[in-house]
C-alpha atoms as a PDB file:
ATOM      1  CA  UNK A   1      23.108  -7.815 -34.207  1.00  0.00           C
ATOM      2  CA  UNK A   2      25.937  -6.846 -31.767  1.00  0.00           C
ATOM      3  CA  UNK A   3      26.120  -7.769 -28.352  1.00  0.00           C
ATOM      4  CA  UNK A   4      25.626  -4.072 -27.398  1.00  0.00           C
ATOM      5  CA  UNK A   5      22.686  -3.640 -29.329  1.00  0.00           C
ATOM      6  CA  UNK A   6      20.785  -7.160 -28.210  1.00  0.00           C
ATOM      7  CA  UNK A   7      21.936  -6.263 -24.498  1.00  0.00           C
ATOM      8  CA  UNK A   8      20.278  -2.669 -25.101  1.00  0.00           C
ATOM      9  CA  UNK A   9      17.214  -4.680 -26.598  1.00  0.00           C
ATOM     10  CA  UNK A  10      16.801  -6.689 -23.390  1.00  0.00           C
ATOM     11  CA  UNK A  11      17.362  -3.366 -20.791  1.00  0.00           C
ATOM     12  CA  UNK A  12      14.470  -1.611 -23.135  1.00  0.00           C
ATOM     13  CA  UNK A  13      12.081  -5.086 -22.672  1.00  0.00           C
ATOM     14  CA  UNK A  14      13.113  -5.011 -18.892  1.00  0.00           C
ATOM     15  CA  UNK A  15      11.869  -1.444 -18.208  1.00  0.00           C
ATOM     16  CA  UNK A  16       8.931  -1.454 -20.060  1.00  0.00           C
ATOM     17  CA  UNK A  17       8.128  -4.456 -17.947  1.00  0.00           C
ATOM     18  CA  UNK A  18       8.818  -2.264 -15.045  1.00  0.00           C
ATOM     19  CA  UNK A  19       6.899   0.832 -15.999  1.00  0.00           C
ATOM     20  CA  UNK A  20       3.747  -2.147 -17.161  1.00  0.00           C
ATOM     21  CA  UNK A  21       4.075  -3.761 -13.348  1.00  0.00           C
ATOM     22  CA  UNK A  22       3.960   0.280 -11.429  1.00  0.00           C
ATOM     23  CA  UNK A  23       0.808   0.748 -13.881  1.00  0.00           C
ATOM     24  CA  UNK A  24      -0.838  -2.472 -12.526  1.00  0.00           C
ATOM     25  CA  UNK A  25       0.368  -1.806  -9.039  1.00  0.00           C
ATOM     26  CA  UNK A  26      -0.918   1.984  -9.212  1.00  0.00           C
ATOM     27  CA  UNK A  27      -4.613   0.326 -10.225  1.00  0.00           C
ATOM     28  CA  UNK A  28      -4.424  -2.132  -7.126  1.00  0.00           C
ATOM     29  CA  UNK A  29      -3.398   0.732  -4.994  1.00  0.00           C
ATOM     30  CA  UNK A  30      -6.162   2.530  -5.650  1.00  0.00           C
ATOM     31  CA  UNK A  31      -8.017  -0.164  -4.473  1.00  0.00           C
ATOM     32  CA  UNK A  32      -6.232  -1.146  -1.278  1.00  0.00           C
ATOM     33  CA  UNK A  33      -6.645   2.507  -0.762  1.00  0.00           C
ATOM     34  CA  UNK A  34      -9.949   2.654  -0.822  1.00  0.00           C
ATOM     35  CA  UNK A  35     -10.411  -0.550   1.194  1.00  0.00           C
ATOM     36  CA  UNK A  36      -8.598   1.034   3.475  1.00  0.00           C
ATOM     37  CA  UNK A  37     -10.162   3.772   4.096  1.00  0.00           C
ATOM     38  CA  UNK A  38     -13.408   2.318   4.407  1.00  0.00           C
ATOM     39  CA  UNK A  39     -12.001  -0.103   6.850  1.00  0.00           C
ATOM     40  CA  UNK A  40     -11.270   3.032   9.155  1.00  0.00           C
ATOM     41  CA  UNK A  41     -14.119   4.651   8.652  1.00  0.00           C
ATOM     42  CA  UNK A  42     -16.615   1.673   9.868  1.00  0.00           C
ATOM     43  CA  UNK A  43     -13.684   0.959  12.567  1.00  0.00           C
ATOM     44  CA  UNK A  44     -14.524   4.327  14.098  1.00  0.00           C
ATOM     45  CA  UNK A  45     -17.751   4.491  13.435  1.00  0.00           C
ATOM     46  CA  UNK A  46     -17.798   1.305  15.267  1.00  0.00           C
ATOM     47  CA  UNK A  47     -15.927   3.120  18.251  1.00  0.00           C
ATOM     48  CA  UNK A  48     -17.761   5.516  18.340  1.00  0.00           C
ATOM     49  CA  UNK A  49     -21.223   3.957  18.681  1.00  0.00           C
ATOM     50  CA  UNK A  50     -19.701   1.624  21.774  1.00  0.00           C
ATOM     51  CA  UNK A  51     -17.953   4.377  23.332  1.00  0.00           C
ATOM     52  CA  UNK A  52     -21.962   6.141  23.753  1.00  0.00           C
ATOM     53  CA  UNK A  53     -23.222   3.191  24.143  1.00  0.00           C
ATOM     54  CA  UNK A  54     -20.693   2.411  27.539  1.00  0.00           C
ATOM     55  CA  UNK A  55     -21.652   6.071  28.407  1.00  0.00           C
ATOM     56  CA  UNK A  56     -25.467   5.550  28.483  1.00  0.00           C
ATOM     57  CA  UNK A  57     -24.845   2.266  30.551  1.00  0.00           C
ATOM     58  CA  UNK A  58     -22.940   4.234  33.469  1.00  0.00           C
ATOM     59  CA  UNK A  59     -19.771   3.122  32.828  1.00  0.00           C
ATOM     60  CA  UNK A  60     -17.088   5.048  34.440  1.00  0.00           C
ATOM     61  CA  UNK A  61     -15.416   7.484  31.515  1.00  0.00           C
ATOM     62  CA  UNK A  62     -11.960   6.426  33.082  1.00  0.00           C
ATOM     63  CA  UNK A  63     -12.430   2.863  31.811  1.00  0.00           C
ATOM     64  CA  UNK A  64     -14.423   3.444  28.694  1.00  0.00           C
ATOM     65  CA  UNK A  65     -11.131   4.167  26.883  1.00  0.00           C
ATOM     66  CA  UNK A  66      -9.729   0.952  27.808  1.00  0.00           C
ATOM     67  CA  UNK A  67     -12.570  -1.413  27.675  1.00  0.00           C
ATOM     68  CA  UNK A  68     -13.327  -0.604  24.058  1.00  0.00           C
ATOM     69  CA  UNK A  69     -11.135  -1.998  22.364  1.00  0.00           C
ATOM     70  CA  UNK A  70     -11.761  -4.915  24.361  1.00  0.00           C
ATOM     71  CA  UNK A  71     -15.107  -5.215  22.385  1.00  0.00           C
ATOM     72  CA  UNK A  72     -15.952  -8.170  20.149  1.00  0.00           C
ATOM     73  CA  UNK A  73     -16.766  -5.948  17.116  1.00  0.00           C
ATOM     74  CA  UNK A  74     -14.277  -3.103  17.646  1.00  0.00           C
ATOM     75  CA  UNK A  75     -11.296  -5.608  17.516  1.00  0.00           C
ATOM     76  CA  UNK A  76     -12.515  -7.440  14.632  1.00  0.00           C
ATOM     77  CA  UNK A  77     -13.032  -4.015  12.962  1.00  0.00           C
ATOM     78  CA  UNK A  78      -9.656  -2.740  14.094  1.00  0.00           C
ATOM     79  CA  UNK A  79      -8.158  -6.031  12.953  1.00  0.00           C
ATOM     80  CA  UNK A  80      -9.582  -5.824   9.276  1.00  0.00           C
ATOM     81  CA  UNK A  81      -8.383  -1.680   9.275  1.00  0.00           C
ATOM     82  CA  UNK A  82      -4.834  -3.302  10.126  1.00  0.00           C
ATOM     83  CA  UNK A  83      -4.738  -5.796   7.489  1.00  0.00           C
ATOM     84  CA  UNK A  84      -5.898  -3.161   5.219  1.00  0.00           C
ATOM     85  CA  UNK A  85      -3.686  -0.900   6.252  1.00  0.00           C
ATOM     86  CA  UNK A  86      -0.823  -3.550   5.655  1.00  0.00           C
ATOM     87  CA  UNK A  87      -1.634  -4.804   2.131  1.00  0.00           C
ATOM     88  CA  UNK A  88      -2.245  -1.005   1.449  1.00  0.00           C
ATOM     89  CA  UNK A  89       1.572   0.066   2.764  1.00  0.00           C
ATOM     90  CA  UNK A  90       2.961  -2.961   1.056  1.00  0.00           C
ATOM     91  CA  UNK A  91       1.588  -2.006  -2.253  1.00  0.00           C
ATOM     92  CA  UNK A  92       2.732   1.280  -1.573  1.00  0.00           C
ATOM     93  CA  UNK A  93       6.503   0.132  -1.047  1.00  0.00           C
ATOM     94  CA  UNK A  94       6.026  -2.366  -3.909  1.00  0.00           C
ATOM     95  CA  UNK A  95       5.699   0.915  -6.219  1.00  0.00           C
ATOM     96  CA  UNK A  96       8.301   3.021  -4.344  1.00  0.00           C
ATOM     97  CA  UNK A  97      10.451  -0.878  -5.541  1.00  0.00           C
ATOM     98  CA  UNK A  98       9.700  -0.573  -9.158  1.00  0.00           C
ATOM     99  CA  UNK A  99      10.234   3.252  -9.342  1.00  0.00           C
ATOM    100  CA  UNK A 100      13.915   2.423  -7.946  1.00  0.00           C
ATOM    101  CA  UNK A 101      14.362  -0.431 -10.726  1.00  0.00           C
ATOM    102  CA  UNK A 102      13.079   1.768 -13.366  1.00  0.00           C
ATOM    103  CA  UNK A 103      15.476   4.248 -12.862  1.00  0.00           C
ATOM    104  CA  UNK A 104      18.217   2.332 -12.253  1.00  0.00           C
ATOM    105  CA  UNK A 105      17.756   0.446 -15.658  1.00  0.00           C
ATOM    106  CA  UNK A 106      16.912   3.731 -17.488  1.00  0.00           C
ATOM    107  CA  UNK A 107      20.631   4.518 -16.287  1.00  0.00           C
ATOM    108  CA  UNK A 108      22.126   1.608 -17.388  1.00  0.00           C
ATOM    109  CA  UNK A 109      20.059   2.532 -21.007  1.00  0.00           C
ATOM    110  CA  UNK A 110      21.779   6.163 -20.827  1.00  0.00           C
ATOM    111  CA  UNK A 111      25.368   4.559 -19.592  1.00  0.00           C
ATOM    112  CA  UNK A 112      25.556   1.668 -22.532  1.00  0.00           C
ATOM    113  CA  UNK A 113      23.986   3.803 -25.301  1.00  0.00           C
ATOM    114  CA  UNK A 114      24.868   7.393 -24.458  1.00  0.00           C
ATOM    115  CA  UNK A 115      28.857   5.980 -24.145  1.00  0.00           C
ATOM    116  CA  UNK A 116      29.290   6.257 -28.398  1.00  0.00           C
ATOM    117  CA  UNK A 117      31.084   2.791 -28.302  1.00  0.00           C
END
């Protein structure tokens, strides 16, 4: 087999790897998606029910905005919608990574085959 041809070989292997890895990495995003989203959604919720709470206790609607956040549960809720947020936008650029390398090897395919050497 000519160099060409085993070199040609190894770019095929290389981006069906690729295209394998943005298949996996679509499945996990669907699930760092949905995490989430479901860490927002009990984050506000979680808002929510203080912010009412703060209002049927008297507490001046001036400071309610600012105090909580300041709440135990709130941060720890708004923490673990950040992290998910994070590993959610990292997967996302991880994809956005292997789209890139896909193409770029599916031009080096066209360049070294479509070249009739």
């Amino acid at each position: 087999m000519k160099d060409k041809e085993i070199q040609g070989l190894d770019l095929m292997s290389d981006l069906q790897i690729s295209i394998k890895q943005m298949s996996l990495s679509l499945k996990s995003l669907r699930k760092t998606g949905s995490i989430y989203y479901q860490a927002e959604h009990d984050y506000k919720v979680k808002v929510h029910e203080v912010v009412l709470r703060m209002k049927d206790e008297g507490q001046p609607a001036t400071l309610i905005n600012l105090l909580v956040y300041g709440e135990k549960e709130v941060a720890k809720l708004r923490l673990a919608r950040d992290l998910a947020k994070t590993l959610y936008e990292a997967n996302q650029e991880s994809i956005n990574v292997l789209k890139l390398q896909s193409r770029l090897l599916d031009n080096q395919i066209k360049r070294e085959w479509g070249s009739g050497e």
